[in-house]
Protein backbone atom coordinates (compact mmCIF):
# COMPACT_ATOMS: atom_id res chain seq x y z
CA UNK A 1 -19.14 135.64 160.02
CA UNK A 2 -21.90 133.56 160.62
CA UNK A 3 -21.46 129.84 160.79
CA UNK A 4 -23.94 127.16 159.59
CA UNK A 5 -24.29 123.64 161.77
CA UNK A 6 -22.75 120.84 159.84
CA UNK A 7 -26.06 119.04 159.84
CA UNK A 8 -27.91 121.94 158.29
CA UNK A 9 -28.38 121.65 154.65
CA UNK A 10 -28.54 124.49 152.39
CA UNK A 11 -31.23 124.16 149.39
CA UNK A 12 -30.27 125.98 146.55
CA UNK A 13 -33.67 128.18 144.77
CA UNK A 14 -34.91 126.20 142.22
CA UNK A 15 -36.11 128.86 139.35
CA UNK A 16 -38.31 127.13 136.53
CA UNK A 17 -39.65 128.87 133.13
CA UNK A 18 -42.63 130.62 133.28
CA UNK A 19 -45.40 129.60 130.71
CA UNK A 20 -44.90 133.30 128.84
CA UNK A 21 -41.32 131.99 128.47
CA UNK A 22 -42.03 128.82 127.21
CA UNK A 23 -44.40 130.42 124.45
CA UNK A 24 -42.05 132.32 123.47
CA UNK A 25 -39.72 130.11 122.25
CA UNK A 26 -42.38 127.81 120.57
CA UNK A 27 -42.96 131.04 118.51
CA UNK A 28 -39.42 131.52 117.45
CA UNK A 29 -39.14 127.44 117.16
CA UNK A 30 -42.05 127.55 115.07
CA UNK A 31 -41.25 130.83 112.92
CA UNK A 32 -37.53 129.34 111.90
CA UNK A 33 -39.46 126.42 111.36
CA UNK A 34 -41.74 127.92 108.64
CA UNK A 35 -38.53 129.86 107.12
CA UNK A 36 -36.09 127.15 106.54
CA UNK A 37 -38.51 124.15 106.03
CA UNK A 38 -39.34 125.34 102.37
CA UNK A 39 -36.29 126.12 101.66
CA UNK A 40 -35.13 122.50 102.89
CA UNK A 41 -37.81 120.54 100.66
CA UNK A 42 -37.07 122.72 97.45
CA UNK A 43 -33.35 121.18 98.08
CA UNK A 44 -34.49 117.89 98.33
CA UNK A 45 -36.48 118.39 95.10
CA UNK A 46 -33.33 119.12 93.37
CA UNK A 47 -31.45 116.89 94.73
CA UNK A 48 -33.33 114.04 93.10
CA UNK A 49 -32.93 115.68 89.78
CA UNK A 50 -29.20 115.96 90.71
CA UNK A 51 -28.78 112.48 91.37
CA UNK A 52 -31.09 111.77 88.25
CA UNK A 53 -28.53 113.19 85.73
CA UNK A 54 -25.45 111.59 88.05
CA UNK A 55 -27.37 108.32 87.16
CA UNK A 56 -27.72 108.77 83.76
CA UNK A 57 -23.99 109.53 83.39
CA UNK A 58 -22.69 106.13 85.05
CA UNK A 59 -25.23 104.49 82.63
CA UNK A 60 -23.93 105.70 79.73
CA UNK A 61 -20.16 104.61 80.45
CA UNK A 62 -21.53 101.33 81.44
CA UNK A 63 -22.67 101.63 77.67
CA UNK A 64 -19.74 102.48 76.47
CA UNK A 65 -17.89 99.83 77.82
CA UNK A 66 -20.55 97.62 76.47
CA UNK A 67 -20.15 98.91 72.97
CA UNK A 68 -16.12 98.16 73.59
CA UNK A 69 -16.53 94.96 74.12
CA UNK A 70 -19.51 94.19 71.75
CA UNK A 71 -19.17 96.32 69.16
CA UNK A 72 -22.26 97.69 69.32
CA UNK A 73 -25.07 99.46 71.90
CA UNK A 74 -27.84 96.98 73.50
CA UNK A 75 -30.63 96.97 71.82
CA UNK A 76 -33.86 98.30 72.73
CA UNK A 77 -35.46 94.92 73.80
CA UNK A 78 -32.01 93.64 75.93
CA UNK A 79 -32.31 97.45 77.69
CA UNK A 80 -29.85 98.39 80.55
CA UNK A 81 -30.46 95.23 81.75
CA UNK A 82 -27.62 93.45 79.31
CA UNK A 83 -25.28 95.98 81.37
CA UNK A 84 -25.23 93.60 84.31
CA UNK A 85 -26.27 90.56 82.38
CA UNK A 86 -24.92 88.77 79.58
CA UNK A 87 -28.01 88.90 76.42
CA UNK A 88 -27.76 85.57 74.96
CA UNK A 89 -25.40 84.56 71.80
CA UNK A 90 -23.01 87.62 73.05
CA UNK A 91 -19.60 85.67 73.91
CA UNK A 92 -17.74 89.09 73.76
CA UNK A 93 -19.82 90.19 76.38
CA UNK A 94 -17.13 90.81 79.62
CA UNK A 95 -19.59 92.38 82.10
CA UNK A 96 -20.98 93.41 84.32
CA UNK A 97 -20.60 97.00 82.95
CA UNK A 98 -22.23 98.60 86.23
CA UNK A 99 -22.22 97.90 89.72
CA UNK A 100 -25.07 95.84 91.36
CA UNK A 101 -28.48 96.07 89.88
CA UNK A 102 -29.50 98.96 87.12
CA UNK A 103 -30.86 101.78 88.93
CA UNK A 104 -34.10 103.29 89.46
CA UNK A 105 -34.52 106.84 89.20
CA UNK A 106 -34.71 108.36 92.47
CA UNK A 107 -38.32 108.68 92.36
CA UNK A 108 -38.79 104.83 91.92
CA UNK A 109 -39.57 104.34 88.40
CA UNK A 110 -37.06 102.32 86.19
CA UNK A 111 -35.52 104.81 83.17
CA UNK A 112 -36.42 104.63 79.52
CA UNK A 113 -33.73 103.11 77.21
CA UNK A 114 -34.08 102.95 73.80
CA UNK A 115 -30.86 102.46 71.28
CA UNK A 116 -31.47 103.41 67.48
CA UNK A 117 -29.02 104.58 64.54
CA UNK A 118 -25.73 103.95 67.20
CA UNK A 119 -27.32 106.36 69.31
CA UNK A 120 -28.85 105.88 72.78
CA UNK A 121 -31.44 107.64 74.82
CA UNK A 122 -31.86 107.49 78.42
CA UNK A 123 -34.38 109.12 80.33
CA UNK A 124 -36.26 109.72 83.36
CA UNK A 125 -39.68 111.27 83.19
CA UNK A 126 -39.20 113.38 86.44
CA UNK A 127 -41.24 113.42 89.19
CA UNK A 128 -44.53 112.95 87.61
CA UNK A 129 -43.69 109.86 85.59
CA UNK A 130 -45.06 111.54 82.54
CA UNK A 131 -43.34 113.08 79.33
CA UNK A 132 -42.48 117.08 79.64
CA UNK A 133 -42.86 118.92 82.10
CA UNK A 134 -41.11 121.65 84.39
CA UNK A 135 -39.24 122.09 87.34
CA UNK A 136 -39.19 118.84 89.25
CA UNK A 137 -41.27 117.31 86.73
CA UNK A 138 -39.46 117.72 83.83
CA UNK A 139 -37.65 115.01 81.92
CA UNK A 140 -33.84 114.23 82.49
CA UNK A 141 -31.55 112.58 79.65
CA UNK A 142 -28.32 111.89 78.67
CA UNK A 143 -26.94 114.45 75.94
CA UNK A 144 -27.33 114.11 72.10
């Protein structure tokens, strides 16, 4: 057995990657990359129309209550906005009927509210702000 001086010191071998190694994970990085990224922002995209529809739903208890208390929907002109604030010459009014501030839908725009015949309509126009559409773009209301 061979002994080593106390005041020798033994280096380990340092091994790095080699370039060809490195590449070759920046391929697989970049392949998984281009498989599940897609697939990630189609999520998203339905997400928003998830959370849409969610929105909608709290709205229209907030209504609900509304018409409890009032008797009646709001009307077109006081909009979702008589959810959270009292409409003037309403002393029944026992709000707020949501919490906080009325939503926007989740792509930034505020949603359409219009009350006629004891019925209400609420809707988002979907990702392109405009009427129809499909996919991502399509409109999202409350039920008949």
């Amino acid at each position: 057995m061979k002994m080593i001086p106390m005041n020798t010191r033994v280096h380990p071998v340092h091994r790095g990657f080699t370039l060809v190694e490195l590449l070759v994970v920046l391929v697989i990085l970049t392949l998984l990359a281009g498989l599940v990224g897609p697939r990630f922002l189609n999520q998203l995209g339905g997400a928003k129309s998830k959370t849409a529809a969610v929105q909608i739903a709290d709205l229209e208890k907030g209504l609900d209550l509304f018409k409890l208390d009032i008797g009646r929907y709001p009307t077109t002109d006081e909009g979702l906005a008589a959810l959270v604030k009292a409409p003037s010459g309403l002393p029944s009014w026992n709000g707020p009927y949501i919490k906080g501030e009325v939503p926007q839908d989740p792509w930034g725009r505020p949603y359409r509210y219009t009350a006629q015949g004891g019925k209400v309509e609420i809707v988002s126009f979907g990702a392109d702000g405009a009427p129809g559409g499909e996919g991502e773009d399509a409109d999202i209301r409350n039920a008949p």
